[in-house]
C-alpha atoms as a PDB file:
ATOM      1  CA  UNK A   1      31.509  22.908   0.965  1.00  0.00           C
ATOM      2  CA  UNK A   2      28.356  20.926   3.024  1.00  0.00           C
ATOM      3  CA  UNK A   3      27.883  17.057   1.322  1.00  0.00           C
ATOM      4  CA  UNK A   4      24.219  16.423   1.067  1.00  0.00           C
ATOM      5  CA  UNK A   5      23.169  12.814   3.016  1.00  0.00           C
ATOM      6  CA  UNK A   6      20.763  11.706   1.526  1.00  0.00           C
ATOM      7  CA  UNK A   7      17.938   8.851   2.623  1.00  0.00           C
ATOM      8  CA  UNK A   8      18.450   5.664   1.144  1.00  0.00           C
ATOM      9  CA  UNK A   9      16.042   2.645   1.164  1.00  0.00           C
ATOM     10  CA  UNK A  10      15.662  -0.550  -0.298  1.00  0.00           C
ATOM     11  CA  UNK A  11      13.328  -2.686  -0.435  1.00  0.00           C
ATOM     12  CA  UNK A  12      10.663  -3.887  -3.103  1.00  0.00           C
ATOM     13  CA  UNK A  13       8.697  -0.938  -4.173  1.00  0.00           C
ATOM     14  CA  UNK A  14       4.751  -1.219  -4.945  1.00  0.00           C
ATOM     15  CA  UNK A  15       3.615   1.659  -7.172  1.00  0.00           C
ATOM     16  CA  UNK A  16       0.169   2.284  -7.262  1.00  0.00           C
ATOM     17  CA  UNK A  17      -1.591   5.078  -9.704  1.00  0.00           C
ATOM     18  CA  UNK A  18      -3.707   8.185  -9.018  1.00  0.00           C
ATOM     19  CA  UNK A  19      -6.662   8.638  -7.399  1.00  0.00           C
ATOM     20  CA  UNK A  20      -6.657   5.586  -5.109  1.00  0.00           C
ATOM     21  CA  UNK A  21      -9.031   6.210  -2.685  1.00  0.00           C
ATOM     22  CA  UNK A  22      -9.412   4.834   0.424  1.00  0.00           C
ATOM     23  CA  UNK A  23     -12.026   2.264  -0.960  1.00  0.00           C
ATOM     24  CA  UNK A  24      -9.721   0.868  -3.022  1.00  0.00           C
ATOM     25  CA  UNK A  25      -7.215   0.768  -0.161  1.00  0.00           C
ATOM     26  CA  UNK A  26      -9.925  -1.286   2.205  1.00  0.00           C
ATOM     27  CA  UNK A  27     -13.088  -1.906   0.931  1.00  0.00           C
ATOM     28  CA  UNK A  28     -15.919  -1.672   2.732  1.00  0.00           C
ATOM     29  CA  UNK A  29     -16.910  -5.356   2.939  1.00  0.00           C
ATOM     30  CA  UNK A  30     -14.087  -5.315   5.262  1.00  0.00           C
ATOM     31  CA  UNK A  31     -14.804  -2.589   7.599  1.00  0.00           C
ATOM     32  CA  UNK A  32     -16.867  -4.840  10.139  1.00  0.00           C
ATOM     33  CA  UNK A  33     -14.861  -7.672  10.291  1.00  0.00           C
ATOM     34  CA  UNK A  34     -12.354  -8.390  13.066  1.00  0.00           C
ATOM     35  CA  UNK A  35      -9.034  -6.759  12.921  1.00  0.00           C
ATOM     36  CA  UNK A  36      -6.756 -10.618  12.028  1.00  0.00           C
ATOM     37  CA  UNK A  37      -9.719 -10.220   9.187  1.00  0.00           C
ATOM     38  CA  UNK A  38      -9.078  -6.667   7.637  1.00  0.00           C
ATOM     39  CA  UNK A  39      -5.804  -7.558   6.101  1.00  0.00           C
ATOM     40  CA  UNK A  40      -7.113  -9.585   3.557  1.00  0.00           C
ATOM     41  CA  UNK A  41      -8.911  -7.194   1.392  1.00  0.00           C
ATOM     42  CA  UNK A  42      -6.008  -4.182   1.666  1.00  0.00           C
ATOM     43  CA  UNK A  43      -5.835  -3.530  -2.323  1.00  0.00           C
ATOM     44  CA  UNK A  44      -7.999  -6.125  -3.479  1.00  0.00           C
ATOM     45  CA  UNK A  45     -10.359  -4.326  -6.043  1.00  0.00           C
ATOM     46  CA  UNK A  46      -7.229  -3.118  -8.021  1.00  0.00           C
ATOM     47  CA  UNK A  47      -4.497  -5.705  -7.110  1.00  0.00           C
ATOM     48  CA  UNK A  48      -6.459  -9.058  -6.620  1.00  0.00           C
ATOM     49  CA  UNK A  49      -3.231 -11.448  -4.545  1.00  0.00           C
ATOM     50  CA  UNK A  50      -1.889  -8.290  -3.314  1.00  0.00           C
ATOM     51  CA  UNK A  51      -1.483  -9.596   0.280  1.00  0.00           C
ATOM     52  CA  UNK A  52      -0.253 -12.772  -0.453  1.00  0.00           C
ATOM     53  CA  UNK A  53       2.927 -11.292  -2.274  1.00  0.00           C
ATOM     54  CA  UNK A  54       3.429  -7.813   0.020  1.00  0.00           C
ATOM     55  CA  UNK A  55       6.206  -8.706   2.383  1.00  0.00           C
ATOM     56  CA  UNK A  56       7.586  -6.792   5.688  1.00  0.00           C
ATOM     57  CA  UNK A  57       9.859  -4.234   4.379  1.00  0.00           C
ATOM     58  CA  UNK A  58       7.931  -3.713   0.700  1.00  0.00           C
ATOM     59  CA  UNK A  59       7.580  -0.155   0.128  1.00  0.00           C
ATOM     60  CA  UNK A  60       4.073   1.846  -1.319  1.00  0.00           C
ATOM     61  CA  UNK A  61       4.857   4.339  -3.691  1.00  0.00           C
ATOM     62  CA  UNK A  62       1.459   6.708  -4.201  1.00  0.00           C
ATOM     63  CA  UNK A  63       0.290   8.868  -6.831  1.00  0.00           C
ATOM     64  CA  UNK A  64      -1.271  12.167  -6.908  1.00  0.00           C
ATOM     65  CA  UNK A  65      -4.598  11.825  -4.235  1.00  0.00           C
ATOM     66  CA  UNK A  66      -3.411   8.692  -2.719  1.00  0.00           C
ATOM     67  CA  UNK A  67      -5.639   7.949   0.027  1.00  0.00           C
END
C-alpha cells in the first residue's frame, strides 16, 4: 500500500470572492507610478488597509475567474 504526502502550508490565508479582476487586483491609478509606488493600491477598491495588514508568508486564496 503507497501513503499519499500530501502539501501542507500554513500561514494566514486571505480569501477573496469571484470574479476579481485584475482591476480590482491593481487599479489603474497605479499603473504609471514607480514600482516602490504600485504596492500600495494591490486590493484597495475591495479591501481598503489591505497592504498594511498582508504580511510575508500570508497566503491568497482565489475564487472562480480570479485574475
Amino acid at each position: 500500500m503507497t501513503e499519499k504526502m500530501g502539501l501542507h502550508i500554513k500561514g494566514k490565508v486571505w480569501k477573496f470572492g469571484n470574479d476579481i479582476n485584475t482591476d480590482l487586483i491593481l487599479p489603474n491609478r497605479a499603473y504609471f507610478l514607480s514600482v516602490d509606488e504600485q504596492p500600495k493600491y494591490v486590493f484597495s477598491a475591495n479591501r481598503p488597509g489591505w497592504v498594511e495588514e498582508v504580511q510575508p508568508g500570508d497566503i491568497i486564496v482565489g475564487g472562480k475567474n480570479f485574475g
